[in-house]
N, C-alpha and C. Protein backbone atom coordinates (compact mmCIF):
# COMPACT_ATOMS: atom_id res chain seq x y z
N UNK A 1 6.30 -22.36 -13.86
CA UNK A 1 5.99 -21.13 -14.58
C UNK A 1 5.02 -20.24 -13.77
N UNK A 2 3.67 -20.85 -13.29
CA UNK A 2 3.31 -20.23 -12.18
C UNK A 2 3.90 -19.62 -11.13
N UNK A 3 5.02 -20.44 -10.26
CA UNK A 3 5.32 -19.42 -9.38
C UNK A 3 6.03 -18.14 -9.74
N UNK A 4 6.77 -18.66 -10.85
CA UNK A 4 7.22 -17.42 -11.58
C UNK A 4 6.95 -16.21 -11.74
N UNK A 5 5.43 -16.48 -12.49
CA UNK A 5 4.78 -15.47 -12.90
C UNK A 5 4.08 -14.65 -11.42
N UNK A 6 3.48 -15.41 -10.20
CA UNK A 6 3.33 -15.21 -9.25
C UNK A 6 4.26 -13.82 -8.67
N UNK A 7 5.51 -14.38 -8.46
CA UNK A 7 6.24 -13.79 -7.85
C UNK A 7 6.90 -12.59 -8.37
N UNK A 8 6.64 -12.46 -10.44
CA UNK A 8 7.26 -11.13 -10.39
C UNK A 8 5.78 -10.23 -10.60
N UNK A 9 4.54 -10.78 -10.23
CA UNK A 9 3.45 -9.68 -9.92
C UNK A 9 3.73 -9.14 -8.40
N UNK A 10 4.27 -10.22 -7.77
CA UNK A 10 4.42 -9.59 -6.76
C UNK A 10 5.39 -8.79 -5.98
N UNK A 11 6.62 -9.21 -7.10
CA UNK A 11 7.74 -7.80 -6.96
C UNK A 11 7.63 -6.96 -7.76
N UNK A 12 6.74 -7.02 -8.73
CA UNK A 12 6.50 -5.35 -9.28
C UNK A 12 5.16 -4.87 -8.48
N UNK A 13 3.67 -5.52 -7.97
CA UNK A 13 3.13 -4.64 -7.06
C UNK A 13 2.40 -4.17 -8.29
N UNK A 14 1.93 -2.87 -7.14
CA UNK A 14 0.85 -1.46 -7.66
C UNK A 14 1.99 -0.37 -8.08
N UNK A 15 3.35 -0.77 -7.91
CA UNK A 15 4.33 0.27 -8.98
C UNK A 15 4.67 0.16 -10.42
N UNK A 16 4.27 -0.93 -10.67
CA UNK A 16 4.25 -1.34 -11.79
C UNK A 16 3.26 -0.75 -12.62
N UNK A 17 1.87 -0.63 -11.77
CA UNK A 17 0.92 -0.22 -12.45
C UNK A 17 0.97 1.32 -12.44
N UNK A 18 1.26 1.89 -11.48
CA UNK A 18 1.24 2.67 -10.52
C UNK A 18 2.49 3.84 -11.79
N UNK A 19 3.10 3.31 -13.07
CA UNK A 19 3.71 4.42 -13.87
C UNK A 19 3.15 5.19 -14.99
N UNK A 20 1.66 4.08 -14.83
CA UNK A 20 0.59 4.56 -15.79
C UNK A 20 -0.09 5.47 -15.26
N UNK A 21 -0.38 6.01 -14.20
CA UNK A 21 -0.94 7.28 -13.74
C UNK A 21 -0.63 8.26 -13.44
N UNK A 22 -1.09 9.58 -13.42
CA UNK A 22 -0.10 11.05 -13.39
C UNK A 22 0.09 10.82 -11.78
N UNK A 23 1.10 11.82 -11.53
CA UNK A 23 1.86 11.95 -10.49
C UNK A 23 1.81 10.73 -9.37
N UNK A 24 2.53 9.36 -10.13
CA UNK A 24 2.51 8.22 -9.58
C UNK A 24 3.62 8.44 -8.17
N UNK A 25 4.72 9.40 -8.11
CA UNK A 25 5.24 9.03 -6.67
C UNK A 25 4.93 10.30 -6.00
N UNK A 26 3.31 10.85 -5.91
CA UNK A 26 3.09 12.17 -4.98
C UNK A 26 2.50 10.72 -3.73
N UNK A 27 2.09 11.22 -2.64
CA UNK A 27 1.96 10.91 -1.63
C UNK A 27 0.73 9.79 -2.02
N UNK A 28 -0.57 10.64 -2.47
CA UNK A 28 -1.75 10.28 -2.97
C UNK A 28 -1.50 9.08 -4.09
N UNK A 29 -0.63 9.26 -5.05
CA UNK A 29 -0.53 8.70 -5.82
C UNK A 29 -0.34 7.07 -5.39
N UNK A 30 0.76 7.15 -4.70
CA UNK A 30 1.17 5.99 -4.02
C UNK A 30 0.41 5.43 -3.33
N UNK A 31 -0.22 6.42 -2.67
CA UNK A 31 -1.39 5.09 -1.88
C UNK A 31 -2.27 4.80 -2.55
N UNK A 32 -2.99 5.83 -3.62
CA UNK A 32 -3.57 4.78 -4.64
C UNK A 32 -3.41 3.63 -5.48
N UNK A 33 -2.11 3.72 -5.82
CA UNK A 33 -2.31 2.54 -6.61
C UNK A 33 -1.61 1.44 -5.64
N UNK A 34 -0.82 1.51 -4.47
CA UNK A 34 -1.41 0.45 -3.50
C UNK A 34 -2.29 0.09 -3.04
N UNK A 35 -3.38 0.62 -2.40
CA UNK A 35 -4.71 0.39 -1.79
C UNK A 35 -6.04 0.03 -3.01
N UNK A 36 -5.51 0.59 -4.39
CA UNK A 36 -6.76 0.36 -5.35
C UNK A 36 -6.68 -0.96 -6.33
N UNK A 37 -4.88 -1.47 -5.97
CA UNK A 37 -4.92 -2.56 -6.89
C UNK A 37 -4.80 -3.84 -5.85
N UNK A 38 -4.82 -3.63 -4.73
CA UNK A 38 -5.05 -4.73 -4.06
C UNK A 38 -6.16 -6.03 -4.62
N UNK A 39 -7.16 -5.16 -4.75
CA UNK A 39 -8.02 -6.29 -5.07
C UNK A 39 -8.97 -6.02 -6.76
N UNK A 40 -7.95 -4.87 -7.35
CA UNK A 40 -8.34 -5.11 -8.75
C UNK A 40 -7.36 -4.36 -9.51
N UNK A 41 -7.78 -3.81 -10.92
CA UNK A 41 -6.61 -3.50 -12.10
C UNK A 41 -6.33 -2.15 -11.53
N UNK A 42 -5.78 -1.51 -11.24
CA UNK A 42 -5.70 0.05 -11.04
C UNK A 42 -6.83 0.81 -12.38
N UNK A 43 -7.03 1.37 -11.91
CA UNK A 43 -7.84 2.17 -12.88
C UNK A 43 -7.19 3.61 -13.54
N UNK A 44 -7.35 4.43 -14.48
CA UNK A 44 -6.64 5.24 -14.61
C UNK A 44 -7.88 6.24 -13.75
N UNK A 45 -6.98 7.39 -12.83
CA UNK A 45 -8.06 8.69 -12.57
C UNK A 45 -8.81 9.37 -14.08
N UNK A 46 -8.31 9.45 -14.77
CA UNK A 46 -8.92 9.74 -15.75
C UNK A 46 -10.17 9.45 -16.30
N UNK A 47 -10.62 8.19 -15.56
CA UNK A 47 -11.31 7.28 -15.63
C UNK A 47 -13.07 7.67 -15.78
N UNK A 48 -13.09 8.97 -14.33
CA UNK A 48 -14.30 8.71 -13.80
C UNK A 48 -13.98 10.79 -13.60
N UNK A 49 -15.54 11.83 -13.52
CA UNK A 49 -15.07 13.08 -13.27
C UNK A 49 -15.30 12.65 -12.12
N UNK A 50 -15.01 14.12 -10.74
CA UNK A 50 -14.77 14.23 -9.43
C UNK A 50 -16.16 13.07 -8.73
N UNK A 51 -17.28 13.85 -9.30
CA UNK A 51 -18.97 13.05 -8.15
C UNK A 51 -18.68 11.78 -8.29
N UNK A 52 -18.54 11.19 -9.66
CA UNK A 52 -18.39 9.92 -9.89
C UNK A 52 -17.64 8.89 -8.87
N UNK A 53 -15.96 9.62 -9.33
CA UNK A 53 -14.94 8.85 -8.26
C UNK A 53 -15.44 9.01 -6.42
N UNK A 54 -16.19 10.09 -6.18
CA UNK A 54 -16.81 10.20 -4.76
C UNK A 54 -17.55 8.86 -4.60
N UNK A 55 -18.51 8.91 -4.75
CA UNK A 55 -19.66 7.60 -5.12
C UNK A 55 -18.79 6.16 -5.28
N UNK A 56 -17.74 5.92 -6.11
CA UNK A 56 -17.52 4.74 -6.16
C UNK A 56 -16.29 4.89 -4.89
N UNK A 57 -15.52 5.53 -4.40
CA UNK A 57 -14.91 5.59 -2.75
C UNK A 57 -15.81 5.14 -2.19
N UNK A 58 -16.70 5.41 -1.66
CA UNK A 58 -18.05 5.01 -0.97
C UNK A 58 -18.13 3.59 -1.16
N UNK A 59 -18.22 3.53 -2.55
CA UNK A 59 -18.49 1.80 -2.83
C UNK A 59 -17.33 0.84 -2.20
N UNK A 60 -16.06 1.79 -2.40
CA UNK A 60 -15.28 0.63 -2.39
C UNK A 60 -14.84 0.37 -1.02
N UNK A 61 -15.33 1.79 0.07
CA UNK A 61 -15.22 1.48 1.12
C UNK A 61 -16.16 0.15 1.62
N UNK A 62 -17.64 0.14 1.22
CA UNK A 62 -18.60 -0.85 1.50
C UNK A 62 -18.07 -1.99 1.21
N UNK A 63 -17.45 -2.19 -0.37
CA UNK A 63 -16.99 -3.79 -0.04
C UNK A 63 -15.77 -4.00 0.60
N UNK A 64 -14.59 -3.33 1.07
CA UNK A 64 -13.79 -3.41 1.99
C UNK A 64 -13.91 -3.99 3.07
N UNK A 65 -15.46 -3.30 3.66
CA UNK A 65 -16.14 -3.67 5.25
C UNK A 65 -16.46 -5.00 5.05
N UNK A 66 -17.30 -5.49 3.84
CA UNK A 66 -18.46 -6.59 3.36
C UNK A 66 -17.07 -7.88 3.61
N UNK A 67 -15.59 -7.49 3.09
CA UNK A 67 -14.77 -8.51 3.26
C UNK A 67 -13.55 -8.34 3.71
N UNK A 68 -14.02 -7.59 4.71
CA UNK A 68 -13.00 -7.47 6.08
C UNK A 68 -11.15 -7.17 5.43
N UNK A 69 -11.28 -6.57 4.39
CA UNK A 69 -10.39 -5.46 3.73
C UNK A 69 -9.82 -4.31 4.61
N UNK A 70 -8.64 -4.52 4.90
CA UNK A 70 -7.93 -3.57 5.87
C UNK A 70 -7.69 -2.21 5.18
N UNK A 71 -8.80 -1.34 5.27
CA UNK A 71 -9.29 0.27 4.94
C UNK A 71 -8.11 0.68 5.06
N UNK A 72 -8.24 1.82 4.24
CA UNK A 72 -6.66 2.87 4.23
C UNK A 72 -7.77 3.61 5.49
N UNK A 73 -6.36 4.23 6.02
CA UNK A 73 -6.86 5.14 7.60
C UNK A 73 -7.91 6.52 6.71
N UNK A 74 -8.23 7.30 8.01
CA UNK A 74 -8.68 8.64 7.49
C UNK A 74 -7.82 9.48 6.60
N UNK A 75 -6.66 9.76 7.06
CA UNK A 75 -5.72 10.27 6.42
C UNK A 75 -5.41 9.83 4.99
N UNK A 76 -5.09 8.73 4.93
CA UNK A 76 -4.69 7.72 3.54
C UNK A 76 -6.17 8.19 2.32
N UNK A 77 -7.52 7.89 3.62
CA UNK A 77 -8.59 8.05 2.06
C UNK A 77 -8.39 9.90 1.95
N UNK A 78 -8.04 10.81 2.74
CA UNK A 78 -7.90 11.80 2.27
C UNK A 78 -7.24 12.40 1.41
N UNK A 79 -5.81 11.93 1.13
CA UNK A 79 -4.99 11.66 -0.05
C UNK A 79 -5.41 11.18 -0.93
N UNK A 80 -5.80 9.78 -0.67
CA UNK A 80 -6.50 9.26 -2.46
C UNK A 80 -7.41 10.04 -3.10
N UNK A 81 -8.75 10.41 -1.86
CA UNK A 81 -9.39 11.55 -2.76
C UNK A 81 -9.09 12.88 -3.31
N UNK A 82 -8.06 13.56 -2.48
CA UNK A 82 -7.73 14.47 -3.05
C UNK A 82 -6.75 14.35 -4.46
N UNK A 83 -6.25 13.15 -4.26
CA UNK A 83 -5.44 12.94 -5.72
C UNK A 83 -6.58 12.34 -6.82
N UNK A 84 -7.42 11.66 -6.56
CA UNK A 84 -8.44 11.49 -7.55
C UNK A 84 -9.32 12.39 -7.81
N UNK A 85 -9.48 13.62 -7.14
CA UNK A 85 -10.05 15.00 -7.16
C UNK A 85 -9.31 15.83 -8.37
N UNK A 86 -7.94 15.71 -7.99
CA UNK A 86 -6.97 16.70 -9.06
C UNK A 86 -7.11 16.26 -10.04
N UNK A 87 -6.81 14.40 -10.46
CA UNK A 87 -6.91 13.94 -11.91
C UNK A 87 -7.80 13.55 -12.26
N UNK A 88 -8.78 13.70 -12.19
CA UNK A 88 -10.41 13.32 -12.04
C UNK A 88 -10.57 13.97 -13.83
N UNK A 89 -11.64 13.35 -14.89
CA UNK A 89 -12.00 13.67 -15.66
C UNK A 89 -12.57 14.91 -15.53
């Protein structure tokens, strides 16, 4: 039952999660909820307004580094923020 369950988290992914957020197949979108559910629940943008979601990028870059978490490039965090900019509380 475990591997089961294993394996269809891991063929549904961050798309799975990834239908609960606005404009889940823009560019931004997609790499967010790949790169943000890697190592937790996706969050909705709605979540947090613009300063907020700035500040915790920051954070989440720090624990990325702290555990050798393969960073989205420059480009990639420029998308996520600008898509967490648009749907930002």
């Amino acid at each position: 039952m475990r591997i089961l369950l294993m394996a269809l988290l891991l063929t549904w992914g961050p798309s799975a999660w990834a239908s609960n957020i606005p404009d889940s197949d823009s560019p931004g979108g997609k790499l967010f909820a790949t790169h943000c559910s890697a190592c937790h629940t996706l969050p909705s943008p709605k979540r947090l307004d613009w300063p907020h979601w700035r500040h915790m990028l920051g954070l989440m870059k720090q624990r990325m580094d702290e555990r050798s978490v393969t960073e989205p490039s420059k480009e990639e965090w420029r998308q996520i923020s600008g898509y967490l900019k648009a749907h930002a509380r």
